[in-house]
Protein backbone atom coordinates (compact mmCIF):
# COMPACT_ATOMS: atom_id res chain seq x y z
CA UNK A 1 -21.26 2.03 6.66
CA UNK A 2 -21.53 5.41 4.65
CA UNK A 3 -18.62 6.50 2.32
CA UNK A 4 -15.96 8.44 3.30
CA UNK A 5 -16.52 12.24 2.48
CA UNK A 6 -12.91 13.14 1.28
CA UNK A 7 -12.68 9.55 -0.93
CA UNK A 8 -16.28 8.23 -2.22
CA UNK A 9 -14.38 5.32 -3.73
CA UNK A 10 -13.33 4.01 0.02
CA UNK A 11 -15.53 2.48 2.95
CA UNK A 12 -14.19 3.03 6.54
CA UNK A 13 -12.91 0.16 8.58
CA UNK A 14 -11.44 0.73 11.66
CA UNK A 15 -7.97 2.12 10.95
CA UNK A 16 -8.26 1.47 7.19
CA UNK A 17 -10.08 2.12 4.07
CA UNK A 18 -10.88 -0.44 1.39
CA UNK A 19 -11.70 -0.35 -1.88
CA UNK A 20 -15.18 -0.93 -2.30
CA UNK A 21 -15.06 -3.33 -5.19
CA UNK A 22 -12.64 -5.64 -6.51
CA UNK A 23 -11.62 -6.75 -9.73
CA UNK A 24 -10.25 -9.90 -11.38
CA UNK A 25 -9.59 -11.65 -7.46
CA UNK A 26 -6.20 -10.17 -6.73
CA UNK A 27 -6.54 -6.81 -8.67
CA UNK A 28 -7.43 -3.83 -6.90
CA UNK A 29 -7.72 -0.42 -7.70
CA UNK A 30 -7.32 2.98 -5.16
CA UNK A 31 -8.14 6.40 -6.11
CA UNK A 32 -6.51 9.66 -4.63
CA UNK A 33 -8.10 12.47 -6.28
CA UNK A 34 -7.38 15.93 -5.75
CA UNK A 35 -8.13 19.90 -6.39
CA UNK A 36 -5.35 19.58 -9.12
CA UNK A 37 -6.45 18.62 -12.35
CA UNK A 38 -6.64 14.32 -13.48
CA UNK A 39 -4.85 15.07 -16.29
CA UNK A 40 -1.36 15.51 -14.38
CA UNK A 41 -2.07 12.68 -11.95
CA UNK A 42 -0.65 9.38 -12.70
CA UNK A 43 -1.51 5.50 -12.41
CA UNK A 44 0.28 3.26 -10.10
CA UNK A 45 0.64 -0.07 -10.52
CA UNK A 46 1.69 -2.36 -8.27
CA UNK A 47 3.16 -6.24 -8.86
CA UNK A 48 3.50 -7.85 -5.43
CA UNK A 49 5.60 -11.04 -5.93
CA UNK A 50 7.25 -13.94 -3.45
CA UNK A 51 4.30 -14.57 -1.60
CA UNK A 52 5.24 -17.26 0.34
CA UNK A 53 1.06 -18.67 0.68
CA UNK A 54 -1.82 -17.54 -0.44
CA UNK A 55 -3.48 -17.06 3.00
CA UNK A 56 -4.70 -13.84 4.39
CA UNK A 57 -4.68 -10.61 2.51
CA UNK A 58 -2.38 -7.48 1.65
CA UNK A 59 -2.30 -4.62 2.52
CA UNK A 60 -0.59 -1.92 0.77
CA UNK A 61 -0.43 1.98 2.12
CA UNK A 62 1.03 4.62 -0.41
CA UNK A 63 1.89 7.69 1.44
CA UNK A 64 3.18 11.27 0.83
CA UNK A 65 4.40 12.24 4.73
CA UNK A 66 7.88 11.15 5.51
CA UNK A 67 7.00 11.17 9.10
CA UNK A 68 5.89 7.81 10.49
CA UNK A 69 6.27 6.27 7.23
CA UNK A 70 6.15 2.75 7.00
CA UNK A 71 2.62 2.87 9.13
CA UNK A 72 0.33 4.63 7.33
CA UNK A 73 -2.19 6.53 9.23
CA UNK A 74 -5.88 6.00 7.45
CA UNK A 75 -7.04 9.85 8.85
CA UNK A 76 -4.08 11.58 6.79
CA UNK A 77 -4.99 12.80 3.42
CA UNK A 78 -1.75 12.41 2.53
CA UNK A 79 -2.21 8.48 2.39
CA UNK A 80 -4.39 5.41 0.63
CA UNK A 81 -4.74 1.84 1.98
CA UNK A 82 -5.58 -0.66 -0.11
CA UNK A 83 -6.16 -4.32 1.02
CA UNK A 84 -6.31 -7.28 -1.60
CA UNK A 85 -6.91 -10.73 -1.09
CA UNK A 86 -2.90 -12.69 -0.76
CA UNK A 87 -2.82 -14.67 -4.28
CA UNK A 88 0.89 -15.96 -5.41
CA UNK A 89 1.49 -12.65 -7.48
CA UNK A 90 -1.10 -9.36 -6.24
CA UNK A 91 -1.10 -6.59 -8.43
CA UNK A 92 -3.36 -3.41 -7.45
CA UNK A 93 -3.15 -0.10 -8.85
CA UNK A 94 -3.65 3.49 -7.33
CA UNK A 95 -4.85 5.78 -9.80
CA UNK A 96 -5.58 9.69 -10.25
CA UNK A 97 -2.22 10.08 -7.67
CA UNK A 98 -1.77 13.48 -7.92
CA UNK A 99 2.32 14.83 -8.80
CA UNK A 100 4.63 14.51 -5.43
CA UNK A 101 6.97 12.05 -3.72
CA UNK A 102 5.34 8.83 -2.42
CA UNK A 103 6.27 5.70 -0.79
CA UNK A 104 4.23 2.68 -0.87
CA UNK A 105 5.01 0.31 2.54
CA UNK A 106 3.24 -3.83 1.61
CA UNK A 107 2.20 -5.95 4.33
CA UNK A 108 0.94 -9.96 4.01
CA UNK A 109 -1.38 -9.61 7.05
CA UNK A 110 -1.45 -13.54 6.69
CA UNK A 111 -3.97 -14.32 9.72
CA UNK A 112 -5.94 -10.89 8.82
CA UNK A 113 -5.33 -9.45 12.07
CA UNK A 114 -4.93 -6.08 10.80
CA UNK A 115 -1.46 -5.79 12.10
CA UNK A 116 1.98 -7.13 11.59
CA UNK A 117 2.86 -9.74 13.95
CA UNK A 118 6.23 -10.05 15.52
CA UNK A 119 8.11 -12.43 17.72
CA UNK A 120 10.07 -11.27 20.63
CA UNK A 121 7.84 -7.91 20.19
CA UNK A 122 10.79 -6.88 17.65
CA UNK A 123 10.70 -9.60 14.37
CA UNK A 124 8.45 -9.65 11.75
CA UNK A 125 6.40 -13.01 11.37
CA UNK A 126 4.66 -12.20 8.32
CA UNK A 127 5.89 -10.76 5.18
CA UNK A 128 6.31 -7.14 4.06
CA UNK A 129 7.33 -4.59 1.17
CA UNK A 130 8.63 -1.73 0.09
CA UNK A 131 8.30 0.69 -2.80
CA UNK A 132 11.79 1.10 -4.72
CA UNK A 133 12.23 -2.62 -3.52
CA UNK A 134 14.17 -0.80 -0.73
CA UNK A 135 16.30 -2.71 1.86
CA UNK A 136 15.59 -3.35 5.32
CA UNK A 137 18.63 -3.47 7.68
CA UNK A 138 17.99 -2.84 11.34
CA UNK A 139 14.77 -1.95 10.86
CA UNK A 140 12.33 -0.60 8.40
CA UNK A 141 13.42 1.59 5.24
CA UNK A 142 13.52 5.56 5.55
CA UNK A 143 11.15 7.19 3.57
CA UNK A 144 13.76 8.41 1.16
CA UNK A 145 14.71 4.70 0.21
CA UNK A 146 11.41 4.03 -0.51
CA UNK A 147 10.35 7.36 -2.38
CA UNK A 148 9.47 7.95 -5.70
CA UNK A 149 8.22 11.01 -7.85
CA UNK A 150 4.83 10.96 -9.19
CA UNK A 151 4.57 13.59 -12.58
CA UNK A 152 1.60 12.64 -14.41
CA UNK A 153 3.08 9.49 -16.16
CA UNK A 154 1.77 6.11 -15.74
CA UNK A 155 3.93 4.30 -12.96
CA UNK A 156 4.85 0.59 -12.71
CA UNK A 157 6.51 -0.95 -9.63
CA UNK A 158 7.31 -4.94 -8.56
CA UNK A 159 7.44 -5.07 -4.98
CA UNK A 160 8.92 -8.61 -3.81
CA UNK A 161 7.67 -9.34 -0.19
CA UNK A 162 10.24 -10.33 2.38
CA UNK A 163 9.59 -12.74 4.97
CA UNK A 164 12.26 -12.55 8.29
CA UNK A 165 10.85 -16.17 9.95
């Protein structure tokens, strides 16, 4: 498949884009590169942890758009998926993330489906995340639990998966 135009780092899958290499098994780096100079963007990296198997993959969406946050729509600009193959502890980095307020929304897509499976169309069967570490109550995080500035300074978040069933 040719590379995406606005991301030459990315391939296009069907509602996502993947890194097109990846390093060290569960390490994988994302790029968001804009007009505004690399020297103010920053380097995100992410430690997933409480994986409860090592099946499937995750995937992990960083996002600057409040709206419709925790899905992550692959078209917006505004947005990076990443998937990595599920390991006990993932770690993946976005780098070159320009300054702004981001939230990064994890999901253990154990059968690789490419969605999150619930029971009783409302529960979560598989395992997800949240930037910030943020809570889930009756239902998914705002975006403002899960935001976080971005100013040019190397970033390091631990993201510990949750798992309802």
């Amino acid at each position: 498949m040719p590379p995406s135009t606005k991301r030459r780092e990315f391939v296009r899958v069907p509602g996502l884009l993947l890194v097109a290499g990846i390093i060290g098994g569960a390490s994988v780096t994302a790029s968001a590169i804009s007009a505004r100079s690399v020297e103010q963007a920053s380097t995100i990296t992410v430690t997933v942890t409480n994986m409860r198997s090592t099946e499937g993959v995750v995937r992990a969406c960083i996002t600057a758009r409040s709206k419709g946050f925790p899905k992550c729509d692959a078209s917006d600009a505004g947005s990076i998926n990443v998937v990595a193959p599920a390991a006990e502890t993932v770690t993946f980095s976005f780098t070159n993330v320009t300054p702004g307020r981001y939230a990064i929304a994890l999901l253990h897509d154990e059968n690789n489906n490419g969605k999150a499976d619930r029971a009783l169309m409302m529960m979560p069967t598989e395992g997800f995340g949240f930037s910030r570490d943020a809570k889930v109550r009756m239902g998914p995080p705002k975006f403002d639990d899960a935001a976080f500035d971005v100013a040019g300074n190397p970033i390091v978040q631990t993201i510990r998966m949750r798992y309802m069933l």
